[in-house]
Protein backbone atom coordinates (compact mmCIF):
# COMPACT_ATOMS: atom_id res chain seq x y z
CA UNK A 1 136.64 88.17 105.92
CA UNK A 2 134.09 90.67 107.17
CA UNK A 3 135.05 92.74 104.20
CA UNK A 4 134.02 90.17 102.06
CA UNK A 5 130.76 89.08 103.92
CA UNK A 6 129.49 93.28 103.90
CA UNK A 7 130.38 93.25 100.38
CA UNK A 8 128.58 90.01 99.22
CA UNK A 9 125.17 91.16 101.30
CA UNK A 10 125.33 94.11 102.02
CA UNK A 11 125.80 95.50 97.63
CA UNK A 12 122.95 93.23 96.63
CA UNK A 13 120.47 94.56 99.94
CA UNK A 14 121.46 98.28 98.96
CA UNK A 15 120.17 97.54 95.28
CA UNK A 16 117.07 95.49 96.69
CA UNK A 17 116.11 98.48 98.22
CA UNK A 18 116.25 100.85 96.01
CA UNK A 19 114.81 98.99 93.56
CA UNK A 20 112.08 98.34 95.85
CA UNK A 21 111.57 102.42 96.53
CA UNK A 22 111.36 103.00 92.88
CA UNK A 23 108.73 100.65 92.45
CA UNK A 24 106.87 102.09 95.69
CA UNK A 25 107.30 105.41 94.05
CA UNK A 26 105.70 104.47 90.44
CA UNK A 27 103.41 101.72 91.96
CA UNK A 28 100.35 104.47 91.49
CA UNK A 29 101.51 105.07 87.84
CA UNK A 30 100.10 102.41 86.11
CA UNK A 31 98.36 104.09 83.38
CA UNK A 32 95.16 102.96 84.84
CA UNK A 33 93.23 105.76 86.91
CA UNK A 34 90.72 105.16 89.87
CA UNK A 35 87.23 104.06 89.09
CA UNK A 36 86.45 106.64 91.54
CA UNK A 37 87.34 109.54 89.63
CA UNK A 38 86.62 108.21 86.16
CA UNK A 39 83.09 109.29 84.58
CA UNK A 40 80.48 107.28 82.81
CA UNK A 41 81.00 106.04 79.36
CA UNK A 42 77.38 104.99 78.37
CA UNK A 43 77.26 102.70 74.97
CA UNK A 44 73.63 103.95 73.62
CA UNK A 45 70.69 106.15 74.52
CA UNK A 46 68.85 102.63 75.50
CA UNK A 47 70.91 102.64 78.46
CA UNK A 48 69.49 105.89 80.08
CA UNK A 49 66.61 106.51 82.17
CA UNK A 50 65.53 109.36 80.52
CA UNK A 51 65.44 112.05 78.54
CA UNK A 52 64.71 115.47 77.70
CA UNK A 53 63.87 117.24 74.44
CA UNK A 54 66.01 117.08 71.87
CA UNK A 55 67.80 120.64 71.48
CA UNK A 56 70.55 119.59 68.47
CA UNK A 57 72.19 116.63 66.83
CA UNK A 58 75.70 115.79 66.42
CA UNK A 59 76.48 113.16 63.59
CA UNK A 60 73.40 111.64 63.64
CA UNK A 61 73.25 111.59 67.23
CA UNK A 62 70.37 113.33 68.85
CA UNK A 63 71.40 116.37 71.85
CA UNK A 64 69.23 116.48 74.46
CA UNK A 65 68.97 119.53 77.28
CA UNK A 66 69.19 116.77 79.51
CA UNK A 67 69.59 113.43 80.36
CA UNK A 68 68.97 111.07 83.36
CA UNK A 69 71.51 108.10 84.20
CA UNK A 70 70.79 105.77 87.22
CA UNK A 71 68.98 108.29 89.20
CA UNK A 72 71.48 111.01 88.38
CA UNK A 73 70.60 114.39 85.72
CA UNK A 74 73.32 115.13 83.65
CA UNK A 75 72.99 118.63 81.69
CA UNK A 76 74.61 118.90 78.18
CA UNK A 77 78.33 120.55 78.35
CA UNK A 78 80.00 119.84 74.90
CA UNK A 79 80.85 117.58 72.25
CA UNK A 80 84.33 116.56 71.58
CA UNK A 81 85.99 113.80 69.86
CA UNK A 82 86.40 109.93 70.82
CA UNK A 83 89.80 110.34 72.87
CA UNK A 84 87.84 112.30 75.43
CA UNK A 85 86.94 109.10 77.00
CA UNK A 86 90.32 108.85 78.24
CA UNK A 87 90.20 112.04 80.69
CA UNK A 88 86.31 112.38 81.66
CA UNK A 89 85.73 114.04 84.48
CA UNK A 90 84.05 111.84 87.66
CA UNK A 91 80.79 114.38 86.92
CA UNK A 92 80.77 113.62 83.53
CA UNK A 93 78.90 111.53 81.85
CA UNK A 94 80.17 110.60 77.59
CA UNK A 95 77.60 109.16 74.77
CA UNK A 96 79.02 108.39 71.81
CA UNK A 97 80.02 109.64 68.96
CA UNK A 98 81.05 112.28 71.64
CA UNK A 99 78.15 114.26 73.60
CA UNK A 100 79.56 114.86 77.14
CA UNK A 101 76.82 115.78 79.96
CA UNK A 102 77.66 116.99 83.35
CA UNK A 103 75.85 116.25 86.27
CA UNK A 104 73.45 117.94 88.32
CA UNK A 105 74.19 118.92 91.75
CA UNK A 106 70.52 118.93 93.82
């Protein structure tokens, strides 16, 4: 009879907890990283404080040396293309059609 009891409580709490360990273990792998490290996607140049001269364009898109978001300067880095969004930097700072600024560290 104990047999039986281990067996019908004891097979079904093994497998609740390692079911519950694999979850704990891919709980952080959502697909979905932390706001804290993600960068700032800004939709238009309206949306900045300010900016410096122009020093190139980039389909149709002006460059400028700099550029000033919420207090912060971002200098130009690079362009790239649209699926950079996805793995900006938390110092970076993406306009589209894909001008990517860095910020300034004062």
């Amino acid at each position: 009879m104990g047999e039986l009891l281990a067996t019908l409580f004891g097979v079904p709490l093994l497998f609740g907890l390692v079911l519950w360990a694999i979850h704990r273990s891919f709980r952080g792998l959502d697909g979905y990283r932390d706001p804290r490290e993600l960068g700032v996607i800004v939709a238009s140049e309206d949306e900045l404080d300010g900016v410096a001269p122009r020093v190139g364009t980039y389909h149709d898109s002006d460059i400028h040396e700099w550029v000033r978001y919420k207090g912060d300067r971002y200098d130009f880095a690079f362009v790239t293309s649209a699926p950079y969004q996805m793995r900006l930097k938390h110092c970076e700072l993406y306009l589209p059609p894909g001008i990517v600024y860095t910020r300034q560290r004062g």
